[in-house]
Protein backbone atom coordinates (compact mmCIF):
# COMPACT_ATOMS: atom_id res chain seq x y z
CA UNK A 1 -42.14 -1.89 1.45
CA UNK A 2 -38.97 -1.55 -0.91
CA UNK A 3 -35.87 -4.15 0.06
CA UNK A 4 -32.78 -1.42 0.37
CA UNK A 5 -29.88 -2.82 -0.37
CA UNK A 6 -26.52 -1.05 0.58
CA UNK A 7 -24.64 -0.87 -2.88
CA UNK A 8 -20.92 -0.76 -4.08
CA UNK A 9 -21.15 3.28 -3.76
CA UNK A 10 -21.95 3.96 -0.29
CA UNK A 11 -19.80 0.60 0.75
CA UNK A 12 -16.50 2.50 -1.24
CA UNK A 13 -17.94 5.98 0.35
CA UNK A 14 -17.19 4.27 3.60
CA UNK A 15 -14.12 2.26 2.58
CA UNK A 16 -12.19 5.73 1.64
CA UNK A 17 -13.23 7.24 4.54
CA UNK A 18 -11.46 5.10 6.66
CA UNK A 19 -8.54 4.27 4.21
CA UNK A 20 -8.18 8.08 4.14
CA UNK A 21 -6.88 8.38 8.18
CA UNK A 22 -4.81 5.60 7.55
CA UNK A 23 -2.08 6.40 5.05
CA UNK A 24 1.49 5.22 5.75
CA UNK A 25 0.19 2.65 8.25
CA UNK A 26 1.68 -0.79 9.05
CA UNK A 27 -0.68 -2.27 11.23
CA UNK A 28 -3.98 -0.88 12.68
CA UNK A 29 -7.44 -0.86 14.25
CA UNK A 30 -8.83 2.55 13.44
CA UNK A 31 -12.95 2.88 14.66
CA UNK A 32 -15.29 5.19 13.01
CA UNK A 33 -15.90 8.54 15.49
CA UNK A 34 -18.63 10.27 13.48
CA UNK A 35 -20.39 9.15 10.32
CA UNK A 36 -23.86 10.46 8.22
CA UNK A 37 -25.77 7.78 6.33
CA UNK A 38 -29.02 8.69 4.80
CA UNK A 39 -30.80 6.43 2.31
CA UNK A 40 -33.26 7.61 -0.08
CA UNK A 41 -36.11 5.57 -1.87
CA UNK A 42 -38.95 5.47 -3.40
CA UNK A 43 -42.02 2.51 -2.05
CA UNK A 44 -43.94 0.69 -4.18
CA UNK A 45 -47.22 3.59 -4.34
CA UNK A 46 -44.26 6.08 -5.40
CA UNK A 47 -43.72 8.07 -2.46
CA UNK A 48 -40.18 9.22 -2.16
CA UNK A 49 -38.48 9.15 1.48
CA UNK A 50 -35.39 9.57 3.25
CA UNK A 51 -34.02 7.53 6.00
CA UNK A 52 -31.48 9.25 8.38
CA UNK A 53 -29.24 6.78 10.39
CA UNK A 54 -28.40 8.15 13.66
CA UNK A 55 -25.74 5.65 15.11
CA UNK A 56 -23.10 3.99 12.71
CA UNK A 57 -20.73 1.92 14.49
CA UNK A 58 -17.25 0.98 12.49
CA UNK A 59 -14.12 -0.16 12.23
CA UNK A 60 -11.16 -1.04 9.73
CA UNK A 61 -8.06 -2.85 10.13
CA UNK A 62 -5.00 -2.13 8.09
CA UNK A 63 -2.34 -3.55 7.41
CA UNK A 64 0.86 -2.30 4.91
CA UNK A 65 -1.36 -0.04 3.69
CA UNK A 66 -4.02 -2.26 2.56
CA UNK A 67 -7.39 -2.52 4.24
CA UNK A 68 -7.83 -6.01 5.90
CA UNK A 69 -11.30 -5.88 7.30
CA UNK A 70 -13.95 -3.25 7.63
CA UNK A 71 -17.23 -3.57 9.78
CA UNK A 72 -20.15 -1.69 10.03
CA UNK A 73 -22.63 -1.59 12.28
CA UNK A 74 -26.25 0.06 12.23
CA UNK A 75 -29.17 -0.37 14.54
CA UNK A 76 -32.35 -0.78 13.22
CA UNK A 77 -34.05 1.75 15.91
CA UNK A 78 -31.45 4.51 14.50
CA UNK A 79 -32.97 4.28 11.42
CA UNK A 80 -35.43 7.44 11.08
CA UNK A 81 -37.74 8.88 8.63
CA UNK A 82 -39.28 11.28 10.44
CA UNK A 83 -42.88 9.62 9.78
CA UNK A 84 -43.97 7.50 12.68
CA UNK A 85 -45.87 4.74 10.32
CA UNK A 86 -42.89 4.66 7.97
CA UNK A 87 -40.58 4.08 11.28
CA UNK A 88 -42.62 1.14 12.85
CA UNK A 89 -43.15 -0.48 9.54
CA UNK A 90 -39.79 -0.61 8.64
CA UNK A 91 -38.81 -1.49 11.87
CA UNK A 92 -41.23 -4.45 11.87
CA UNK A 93 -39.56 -4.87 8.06
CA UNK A 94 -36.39 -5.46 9.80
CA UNK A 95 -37.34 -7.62 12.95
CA UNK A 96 -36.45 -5.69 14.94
CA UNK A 97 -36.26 -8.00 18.27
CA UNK A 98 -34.45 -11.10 16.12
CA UNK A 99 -32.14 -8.33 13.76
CA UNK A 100 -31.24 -5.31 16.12
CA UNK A 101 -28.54 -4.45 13.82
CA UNK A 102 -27.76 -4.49 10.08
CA UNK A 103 -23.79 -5.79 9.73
């Protein structure tokens, strides 16, 4: 199976998004309500797919309008294809039991 690597894009995509509720702030904690992250690949027999997170967990802290920290969080098991092989391989890709969650 393909290694998928979040890139610069989709960790600025997130960034903005949360620098974006935050203007004219001195000093906060704001935590992600509602977010869509869906990765799309190709494995190594050149069958395309799409993964559909279903639980992103985040937060950013801000302070004089500059972002000091921003976490995300994304459990493995909300990580759906839609094909049940796909899913448990990628879960087992993961490991699952020692890496619940990608940080």
């Amino acid at each position: 199976m393909k290694t998928i690597l979040f890139n610069r894009r989709i960790v600025s995509v997130i960034l903005f998004m949360f620098i974006s509720t935050a203007v004219l702030v001195k000093a906060q904690t704001l935590a992600l309500k509602s977010s869509d992250i869906t990765i799309n690949g190709e494995t190594n027999v050149k069958h395309d797919f799409t993964i559909k997170a279903t639980q992103v967990n985040g937060k950013i802290t801000v302070a004089d309008n500059l972002p000091k920290t921003l976490t995300v969080e994304i459990p493995v098991s909300s990580l759906i294809s839609g094909e049940r092989l796909m899913d448990k391989k990628m879960h087992e890709a993961f490991d699952e039991p020692k890496n619940p969650t990608i940080k």
